[in-house]
PDB file of N, CA and C in Angstrom:
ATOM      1  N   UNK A   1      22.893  -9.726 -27.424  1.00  0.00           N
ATOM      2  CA  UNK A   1      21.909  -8.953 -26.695  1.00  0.00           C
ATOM      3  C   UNK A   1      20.866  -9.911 -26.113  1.00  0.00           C
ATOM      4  N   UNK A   2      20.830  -9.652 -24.906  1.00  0.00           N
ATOM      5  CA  UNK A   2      19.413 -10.641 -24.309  1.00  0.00           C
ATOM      6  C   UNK A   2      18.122  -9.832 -24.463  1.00  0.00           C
ATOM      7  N   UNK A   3      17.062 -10.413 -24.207  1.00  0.00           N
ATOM      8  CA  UNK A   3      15.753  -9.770 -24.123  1.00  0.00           C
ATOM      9  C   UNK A   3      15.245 -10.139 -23.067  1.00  0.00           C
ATOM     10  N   UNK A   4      14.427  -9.684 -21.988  1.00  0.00           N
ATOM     11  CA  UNK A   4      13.830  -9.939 -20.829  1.00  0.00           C
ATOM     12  C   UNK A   4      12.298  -9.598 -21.367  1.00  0.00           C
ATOM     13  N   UNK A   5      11.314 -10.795 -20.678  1.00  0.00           N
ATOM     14  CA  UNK A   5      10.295 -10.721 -21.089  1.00  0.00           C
ATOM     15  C   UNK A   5       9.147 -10.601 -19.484  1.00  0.00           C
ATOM     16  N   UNK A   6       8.550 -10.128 -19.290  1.00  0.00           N
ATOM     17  CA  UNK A   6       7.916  -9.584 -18.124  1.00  0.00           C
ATOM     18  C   UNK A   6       6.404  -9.771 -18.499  1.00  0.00           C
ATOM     19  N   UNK A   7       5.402  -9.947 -17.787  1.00  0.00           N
ATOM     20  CA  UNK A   7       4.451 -10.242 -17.784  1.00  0.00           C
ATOM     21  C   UNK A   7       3.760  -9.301 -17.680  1.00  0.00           C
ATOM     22  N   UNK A   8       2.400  -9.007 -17.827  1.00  0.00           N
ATOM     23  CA  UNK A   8       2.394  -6.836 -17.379  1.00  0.00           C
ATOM     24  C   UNK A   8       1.953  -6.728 -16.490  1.00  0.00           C
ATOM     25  N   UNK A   9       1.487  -7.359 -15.403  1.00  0.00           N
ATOM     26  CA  UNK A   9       1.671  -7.295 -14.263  1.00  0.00           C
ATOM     27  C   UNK A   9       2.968  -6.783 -13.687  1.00  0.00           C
ATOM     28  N   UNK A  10       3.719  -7.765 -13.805  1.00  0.00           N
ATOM     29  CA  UNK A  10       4.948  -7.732 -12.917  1.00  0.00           C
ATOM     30  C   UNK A  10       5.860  -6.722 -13.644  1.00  0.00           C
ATOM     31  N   UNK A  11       5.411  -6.093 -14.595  1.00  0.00           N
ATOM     32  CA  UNK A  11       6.010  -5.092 -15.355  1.00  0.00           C
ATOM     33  C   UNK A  11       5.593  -3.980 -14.440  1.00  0.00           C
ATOM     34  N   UNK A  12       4.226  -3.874 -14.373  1.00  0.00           N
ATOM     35  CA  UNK A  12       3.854  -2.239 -13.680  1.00  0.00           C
ATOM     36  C   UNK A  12       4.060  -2.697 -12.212  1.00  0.00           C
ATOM     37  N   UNK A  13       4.351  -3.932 -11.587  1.00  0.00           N
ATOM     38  CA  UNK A  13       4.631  -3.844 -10.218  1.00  0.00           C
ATOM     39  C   UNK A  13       6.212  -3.263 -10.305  1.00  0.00           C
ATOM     40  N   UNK A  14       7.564  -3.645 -11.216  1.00  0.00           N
ATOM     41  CA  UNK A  14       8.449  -3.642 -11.173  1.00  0.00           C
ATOM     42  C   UNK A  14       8.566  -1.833 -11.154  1.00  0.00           C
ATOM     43  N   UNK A  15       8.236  -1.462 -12.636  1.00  0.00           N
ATOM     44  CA  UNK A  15       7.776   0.135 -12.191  1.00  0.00           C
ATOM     45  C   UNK A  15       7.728   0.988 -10.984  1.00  0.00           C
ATOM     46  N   UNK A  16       6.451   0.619 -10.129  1.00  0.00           N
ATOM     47  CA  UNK A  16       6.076   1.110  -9.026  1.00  0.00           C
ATOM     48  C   UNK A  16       7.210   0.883  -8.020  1.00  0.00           C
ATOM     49  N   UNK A  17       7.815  -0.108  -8.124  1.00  0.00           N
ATOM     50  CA  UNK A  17       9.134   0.139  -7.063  1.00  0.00           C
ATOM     51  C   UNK A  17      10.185   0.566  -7.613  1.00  0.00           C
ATOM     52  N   UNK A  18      10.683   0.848  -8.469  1.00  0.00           N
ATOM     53  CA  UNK A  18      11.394   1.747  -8.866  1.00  0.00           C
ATOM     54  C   UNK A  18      10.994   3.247  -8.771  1.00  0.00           C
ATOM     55  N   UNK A  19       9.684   3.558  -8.737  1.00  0.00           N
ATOM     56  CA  UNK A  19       9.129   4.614  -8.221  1.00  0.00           C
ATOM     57  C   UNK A  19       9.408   5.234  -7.056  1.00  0.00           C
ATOM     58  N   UNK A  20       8.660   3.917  -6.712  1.00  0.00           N
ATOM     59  CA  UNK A  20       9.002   4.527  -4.941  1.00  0.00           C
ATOM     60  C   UNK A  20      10.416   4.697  -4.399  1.00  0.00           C
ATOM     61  N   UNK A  21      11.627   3.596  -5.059  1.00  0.00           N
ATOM     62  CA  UNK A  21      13.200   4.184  -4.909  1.00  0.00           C
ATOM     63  C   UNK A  21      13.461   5.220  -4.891  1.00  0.00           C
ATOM     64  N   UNK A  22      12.806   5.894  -6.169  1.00  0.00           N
ATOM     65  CA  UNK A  22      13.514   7.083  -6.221  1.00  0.00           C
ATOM     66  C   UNK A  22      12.983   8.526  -5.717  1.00  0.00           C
ATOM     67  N   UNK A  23      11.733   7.931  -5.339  1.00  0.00           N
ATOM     68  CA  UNK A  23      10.859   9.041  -3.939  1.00  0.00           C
ATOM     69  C   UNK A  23      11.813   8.872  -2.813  1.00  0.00           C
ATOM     70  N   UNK A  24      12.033   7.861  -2.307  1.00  0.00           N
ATOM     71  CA  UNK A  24      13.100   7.296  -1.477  1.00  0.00           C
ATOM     72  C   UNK A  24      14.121   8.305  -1.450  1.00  0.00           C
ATOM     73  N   UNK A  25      15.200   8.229  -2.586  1.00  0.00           N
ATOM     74  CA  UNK A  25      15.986   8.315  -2.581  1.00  0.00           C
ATOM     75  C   UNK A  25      16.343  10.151  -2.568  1.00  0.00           C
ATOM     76  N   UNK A  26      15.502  10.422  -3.325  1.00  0.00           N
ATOM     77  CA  UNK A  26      15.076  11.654  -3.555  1.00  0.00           C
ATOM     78  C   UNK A  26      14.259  12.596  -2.255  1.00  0.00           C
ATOM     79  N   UNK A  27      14.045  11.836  -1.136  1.00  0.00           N
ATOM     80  CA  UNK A  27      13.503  12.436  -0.128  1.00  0.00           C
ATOM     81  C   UNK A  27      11.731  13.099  -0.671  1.00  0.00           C
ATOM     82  N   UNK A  28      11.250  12.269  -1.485  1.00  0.00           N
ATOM     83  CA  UNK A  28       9.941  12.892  -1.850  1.00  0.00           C
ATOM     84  C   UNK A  28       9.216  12.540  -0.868  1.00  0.00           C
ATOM     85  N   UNK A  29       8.405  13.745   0.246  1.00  0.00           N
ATOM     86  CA  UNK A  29       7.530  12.679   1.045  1.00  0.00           C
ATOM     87  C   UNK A  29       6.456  12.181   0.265  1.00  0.00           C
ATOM     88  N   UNK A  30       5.524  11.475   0.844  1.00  0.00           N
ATOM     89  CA  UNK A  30       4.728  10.358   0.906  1.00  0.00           C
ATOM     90  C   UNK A  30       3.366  11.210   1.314  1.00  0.00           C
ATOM     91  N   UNK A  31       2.277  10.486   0.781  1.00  0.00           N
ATOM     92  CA  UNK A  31       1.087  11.086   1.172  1.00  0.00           C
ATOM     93  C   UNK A  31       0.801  10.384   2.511  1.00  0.00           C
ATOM     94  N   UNK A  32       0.499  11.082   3.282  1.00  0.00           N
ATOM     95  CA  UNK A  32      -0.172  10.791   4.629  1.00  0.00           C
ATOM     96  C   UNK A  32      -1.544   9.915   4.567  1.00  0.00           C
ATOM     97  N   UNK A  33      -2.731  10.255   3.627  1.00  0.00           N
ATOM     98  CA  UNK A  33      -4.154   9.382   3.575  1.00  0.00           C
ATOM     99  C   UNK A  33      -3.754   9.207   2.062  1.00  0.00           C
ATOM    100  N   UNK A  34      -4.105   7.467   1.942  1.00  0.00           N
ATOM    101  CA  UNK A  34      -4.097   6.985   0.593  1.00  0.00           C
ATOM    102  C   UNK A  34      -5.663   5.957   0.758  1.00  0.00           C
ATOM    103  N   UNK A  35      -5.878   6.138  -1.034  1.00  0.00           N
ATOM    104  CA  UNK A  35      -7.141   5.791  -1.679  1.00  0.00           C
ATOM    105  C   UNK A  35      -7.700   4.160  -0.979  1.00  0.00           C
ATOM    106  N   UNK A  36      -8.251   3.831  -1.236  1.00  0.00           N
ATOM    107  CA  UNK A  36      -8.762   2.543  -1.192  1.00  0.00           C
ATOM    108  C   UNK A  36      -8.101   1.628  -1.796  1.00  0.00           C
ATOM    109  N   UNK A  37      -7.825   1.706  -3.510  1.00  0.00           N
ATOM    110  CA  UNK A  37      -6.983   1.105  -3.979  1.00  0.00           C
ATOM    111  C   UNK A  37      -4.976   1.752  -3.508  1.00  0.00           C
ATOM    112  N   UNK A  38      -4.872   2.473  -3.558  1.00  0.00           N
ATOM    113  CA  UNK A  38      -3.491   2.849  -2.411  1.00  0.00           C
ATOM    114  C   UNK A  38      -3.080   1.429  -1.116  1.00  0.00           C
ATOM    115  N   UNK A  39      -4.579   1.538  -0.640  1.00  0.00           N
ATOM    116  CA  UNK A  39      -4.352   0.928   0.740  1.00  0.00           C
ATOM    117  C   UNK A  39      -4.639  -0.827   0.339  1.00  0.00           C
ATOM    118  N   UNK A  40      -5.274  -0.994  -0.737  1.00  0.00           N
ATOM    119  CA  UNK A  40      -5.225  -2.501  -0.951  1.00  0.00           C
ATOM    120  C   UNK A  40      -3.895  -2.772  -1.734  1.00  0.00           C
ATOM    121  N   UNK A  41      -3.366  -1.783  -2.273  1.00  0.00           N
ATOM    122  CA  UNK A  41      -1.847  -2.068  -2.581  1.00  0.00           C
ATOM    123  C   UNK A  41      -0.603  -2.500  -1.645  1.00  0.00           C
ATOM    124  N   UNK A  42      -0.910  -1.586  -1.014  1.00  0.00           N
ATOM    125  CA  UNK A  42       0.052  -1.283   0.072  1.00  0.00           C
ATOM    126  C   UNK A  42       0.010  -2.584   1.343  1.00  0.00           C
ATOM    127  N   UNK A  43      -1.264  -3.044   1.068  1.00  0.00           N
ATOM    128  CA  UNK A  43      -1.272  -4.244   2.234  1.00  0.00           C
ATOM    129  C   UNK A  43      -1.466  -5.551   0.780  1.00  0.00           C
ATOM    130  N   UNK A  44      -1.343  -5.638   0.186  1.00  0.00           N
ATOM    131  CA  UNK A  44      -1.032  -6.736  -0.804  1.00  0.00           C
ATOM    132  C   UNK A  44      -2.527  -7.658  -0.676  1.00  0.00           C
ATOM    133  N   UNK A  45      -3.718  -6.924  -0.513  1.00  0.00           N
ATOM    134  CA  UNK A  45      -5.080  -7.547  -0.676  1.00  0.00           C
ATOM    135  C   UNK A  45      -5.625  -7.112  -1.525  1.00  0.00           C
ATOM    136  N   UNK A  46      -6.988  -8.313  -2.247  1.00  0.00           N
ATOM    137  CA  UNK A  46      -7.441  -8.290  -3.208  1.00  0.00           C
ATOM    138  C   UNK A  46      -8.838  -7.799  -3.244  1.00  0.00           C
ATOM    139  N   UNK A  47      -9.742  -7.564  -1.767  1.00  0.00           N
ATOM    140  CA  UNK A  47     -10.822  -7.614  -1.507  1.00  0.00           C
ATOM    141  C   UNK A  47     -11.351  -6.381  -1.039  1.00  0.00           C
ATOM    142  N   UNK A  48     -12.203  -5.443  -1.445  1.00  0.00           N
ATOM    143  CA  UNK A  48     -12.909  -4.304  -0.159  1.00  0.00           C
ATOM    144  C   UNK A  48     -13.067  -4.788   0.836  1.00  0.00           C
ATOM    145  N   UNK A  49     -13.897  -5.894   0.917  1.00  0.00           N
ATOM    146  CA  UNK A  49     -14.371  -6.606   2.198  1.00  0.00           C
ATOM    147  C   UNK A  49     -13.060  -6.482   3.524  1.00  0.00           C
ATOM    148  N   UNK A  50     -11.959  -7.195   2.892  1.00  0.00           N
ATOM    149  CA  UNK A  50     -11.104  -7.138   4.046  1.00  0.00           C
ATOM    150  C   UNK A  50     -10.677  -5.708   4.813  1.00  0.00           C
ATOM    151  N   UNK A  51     -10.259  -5.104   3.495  1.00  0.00           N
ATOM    152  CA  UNK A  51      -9.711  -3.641   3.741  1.00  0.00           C
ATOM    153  C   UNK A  51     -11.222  -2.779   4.990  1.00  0.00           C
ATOM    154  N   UNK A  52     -12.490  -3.276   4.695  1.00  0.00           N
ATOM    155  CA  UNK A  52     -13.649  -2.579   5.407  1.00  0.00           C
ATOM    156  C   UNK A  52     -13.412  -3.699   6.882  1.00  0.00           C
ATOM    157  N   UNK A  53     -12.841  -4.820   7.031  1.00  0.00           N
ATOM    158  CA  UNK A  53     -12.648  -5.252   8.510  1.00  0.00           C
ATOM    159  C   UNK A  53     -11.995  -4.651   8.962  1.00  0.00           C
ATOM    160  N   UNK A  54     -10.650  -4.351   8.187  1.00  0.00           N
ATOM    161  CA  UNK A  54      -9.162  -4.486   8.764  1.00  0.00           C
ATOM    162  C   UNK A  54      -9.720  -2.549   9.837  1.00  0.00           C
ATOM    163  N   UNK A  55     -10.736  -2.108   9.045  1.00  0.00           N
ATOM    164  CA  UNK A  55     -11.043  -0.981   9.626  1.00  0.00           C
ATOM    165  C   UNK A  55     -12.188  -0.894  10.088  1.00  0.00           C
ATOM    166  N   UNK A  56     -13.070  -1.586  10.280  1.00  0.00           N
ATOM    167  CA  UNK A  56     -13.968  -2.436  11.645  1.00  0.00           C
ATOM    168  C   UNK A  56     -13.402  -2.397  12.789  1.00  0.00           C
ATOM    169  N   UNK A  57     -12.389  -3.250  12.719  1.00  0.00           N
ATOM    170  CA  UNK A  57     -11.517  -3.764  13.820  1.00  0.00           C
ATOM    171  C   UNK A  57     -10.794  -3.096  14.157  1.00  0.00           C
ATOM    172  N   UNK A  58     -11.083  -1.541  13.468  1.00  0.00           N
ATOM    173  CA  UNK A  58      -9.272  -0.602  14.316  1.00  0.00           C
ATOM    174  C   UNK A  58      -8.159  -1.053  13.898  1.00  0.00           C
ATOM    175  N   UNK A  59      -7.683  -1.766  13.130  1.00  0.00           N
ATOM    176  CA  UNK A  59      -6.748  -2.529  12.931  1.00  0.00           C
ATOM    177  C   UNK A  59      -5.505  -1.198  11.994  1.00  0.00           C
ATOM    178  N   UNK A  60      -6.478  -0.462  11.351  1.00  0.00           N
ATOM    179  CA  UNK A  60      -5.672   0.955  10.354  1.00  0.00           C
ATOM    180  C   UNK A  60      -6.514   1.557  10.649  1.00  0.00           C
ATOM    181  N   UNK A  61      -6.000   2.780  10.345  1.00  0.00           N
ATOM    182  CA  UNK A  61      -6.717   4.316  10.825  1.00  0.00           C
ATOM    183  C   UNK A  61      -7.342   4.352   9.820  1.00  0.00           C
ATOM    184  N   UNK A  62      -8.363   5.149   9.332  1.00  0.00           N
ATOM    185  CA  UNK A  62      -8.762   6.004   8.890  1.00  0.00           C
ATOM    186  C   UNK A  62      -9.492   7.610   8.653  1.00  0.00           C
ATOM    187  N   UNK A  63     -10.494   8.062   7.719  1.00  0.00           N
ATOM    188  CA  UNK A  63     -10.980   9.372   7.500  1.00  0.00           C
ATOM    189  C   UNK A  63     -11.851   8.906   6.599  1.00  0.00           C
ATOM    190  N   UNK A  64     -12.948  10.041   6.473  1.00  0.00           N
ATOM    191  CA  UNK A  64     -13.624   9.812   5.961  1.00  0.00           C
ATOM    192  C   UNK A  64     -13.801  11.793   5.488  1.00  0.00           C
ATOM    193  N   UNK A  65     -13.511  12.362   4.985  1.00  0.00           N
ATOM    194  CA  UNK A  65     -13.720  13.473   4.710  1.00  0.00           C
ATOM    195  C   UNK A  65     -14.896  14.005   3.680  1.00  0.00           C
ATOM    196  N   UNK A  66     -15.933  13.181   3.094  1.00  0.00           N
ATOM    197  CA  UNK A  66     -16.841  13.223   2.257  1.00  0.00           C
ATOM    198  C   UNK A  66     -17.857  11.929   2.662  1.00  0.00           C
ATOM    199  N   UNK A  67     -18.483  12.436   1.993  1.00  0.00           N
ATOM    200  CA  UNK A  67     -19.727  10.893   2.428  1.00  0.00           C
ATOM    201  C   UNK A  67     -19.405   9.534   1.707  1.00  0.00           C
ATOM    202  N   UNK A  68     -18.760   9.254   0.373  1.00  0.00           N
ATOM    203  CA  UNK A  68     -18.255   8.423  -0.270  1.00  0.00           C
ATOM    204  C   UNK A  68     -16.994   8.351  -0.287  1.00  0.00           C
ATOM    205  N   UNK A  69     -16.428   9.028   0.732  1.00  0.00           N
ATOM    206  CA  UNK A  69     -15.007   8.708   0.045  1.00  0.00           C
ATOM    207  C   UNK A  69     -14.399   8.529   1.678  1.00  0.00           C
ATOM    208  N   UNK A  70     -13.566   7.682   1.704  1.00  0.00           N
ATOM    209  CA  UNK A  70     -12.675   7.024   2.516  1.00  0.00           C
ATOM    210  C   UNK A  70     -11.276   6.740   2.435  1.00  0.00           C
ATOM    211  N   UNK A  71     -10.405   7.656   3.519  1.00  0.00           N
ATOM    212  CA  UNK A  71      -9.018   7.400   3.442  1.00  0.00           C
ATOM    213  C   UNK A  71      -8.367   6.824   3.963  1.00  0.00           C
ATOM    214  N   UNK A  72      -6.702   6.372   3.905  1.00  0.00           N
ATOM    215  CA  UNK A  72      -6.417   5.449   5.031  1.00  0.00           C
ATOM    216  C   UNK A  72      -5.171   5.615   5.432  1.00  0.00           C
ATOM    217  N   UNK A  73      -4.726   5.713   6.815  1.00  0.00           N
ATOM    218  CA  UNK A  73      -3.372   6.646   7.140  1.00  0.00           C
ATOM    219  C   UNK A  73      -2.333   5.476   6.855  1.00  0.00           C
ATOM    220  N   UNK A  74      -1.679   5.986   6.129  1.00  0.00           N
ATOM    221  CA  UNK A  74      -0.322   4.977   5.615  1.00  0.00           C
ATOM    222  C   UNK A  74       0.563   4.754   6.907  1.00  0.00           C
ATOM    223  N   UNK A  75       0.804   5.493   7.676  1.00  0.00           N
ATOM    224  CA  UNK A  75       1.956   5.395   8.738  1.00  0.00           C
ATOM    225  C   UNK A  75       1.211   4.024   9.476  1.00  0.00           C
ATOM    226  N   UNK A  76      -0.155   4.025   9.546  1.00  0.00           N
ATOM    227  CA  UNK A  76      -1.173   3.207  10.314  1.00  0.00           C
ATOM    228  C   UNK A  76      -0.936   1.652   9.594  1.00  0.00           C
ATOM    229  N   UNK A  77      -0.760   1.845   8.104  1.00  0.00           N
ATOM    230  CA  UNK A  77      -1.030   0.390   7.648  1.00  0.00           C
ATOM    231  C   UNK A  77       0.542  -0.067   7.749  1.00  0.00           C
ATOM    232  N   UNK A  78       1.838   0.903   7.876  1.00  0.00           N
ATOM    233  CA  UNK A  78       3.254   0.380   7.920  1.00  0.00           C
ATOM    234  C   UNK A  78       3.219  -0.389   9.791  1.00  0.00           C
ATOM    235  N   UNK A  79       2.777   0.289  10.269  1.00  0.00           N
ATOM    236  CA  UNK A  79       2.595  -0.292  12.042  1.00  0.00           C
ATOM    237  C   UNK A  79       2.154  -1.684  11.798  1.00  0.00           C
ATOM    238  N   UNK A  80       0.638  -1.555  10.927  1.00  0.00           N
ATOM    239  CA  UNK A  80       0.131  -2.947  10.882  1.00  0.00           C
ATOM    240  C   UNK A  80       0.528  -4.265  10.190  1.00  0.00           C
ATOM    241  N   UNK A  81       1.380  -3.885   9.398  1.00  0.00           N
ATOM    242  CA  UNK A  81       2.702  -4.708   8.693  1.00  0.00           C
ATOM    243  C   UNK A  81       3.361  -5.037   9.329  1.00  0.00           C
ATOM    244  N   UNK A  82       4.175  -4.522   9.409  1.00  0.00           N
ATOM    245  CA  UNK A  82       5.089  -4.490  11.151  1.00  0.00           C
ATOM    246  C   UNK A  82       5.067  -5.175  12.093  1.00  0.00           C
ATOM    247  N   UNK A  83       3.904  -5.031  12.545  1.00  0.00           N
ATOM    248  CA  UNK A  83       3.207  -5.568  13.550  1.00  0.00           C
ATOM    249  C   UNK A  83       2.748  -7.425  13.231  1.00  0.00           C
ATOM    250  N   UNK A  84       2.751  -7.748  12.247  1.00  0.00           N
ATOM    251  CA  UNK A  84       2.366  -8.640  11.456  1.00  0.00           C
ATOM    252  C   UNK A  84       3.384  -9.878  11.441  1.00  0.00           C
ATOM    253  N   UNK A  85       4.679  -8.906  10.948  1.00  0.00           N
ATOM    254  CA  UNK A  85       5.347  -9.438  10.240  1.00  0.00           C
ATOM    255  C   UNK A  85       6.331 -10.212  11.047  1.00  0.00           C
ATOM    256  N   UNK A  86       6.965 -11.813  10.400  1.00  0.00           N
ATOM    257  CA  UNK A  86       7.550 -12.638  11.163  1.00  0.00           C
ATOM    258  C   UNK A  86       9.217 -12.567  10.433  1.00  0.00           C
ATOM    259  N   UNK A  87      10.427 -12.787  11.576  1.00  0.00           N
ATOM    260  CA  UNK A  87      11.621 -12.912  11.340  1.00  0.00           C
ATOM    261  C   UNK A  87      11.763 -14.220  11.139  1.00  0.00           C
ATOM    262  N   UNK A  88      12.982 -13.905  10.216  1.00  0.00           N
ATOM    263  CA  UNK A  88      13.663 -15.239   9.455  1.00  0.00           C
ATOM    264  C   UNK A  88      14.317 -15.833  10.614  1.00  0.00           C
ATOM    265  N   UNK A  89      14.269 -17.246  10.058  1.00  0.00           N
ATOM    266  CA  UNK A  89      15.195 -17.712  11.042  1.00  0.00           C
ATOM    267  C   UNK A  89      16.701 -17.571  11.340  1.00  0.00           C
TER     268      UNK A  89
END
C-alpha cells in the first residue's frame, strides 16, 4: 500500500477541482457574481489591491448591490484570462 502525503494547501486546492469536475460534469451551473475571495481565487491573486485595479481599469465587471459588498461577474474574469493567456509553442 502506498501513502500520498499532500500539504493542506494543495489538499483543499486538489478538492476544489475535483469539485468543480463534477459541477462540470454534472451540468451544475455556476454562479454568475462571485465574492471577493471567489474572484481572487479564480484569478490566482493574493492582494485586494490588485483585484480593486483590475476593476479601476474595467478590466472585470462588476456590482455592487449593498454599500459594502462587491461582486464580480465570472464570465468577465474567464474573458480576462483568456484574454491574457499565451499559447504553447
Amino acid at each position: 500500500m502506498q501513502v500520498i502525503c499532500l500539504e493542506e494547501k494543495a489538499f483543499y486546492e486538489l478538492v476544489e477541482q475535483v469539485v468543480e469536475r463534477l459541477k462540470e460534469k454534472n451540468n451544475v451551473t455556476r454562479d454568475k457574481w462571485v465574492s471577493n475571495e471567489e474572484a481572487m481565487r479564480l484569478l490566482n491573486i493574493k492582494s485586494k489591491t490588485t483585484l480593486q485595479k483590475l476593476r479601476d481599469e474595467g478590466k472585470i465587471r462588476f456590482t455592487k448591490p449593498e454599500k459594502k459588498i462587491i461582486l464580480y461577474d465570472r464570465d468577465s474574469i474567464d474573458v480576462y484570462l483568456e484574454k491574457y493567456s499565451k499559447n504553447t509553442f
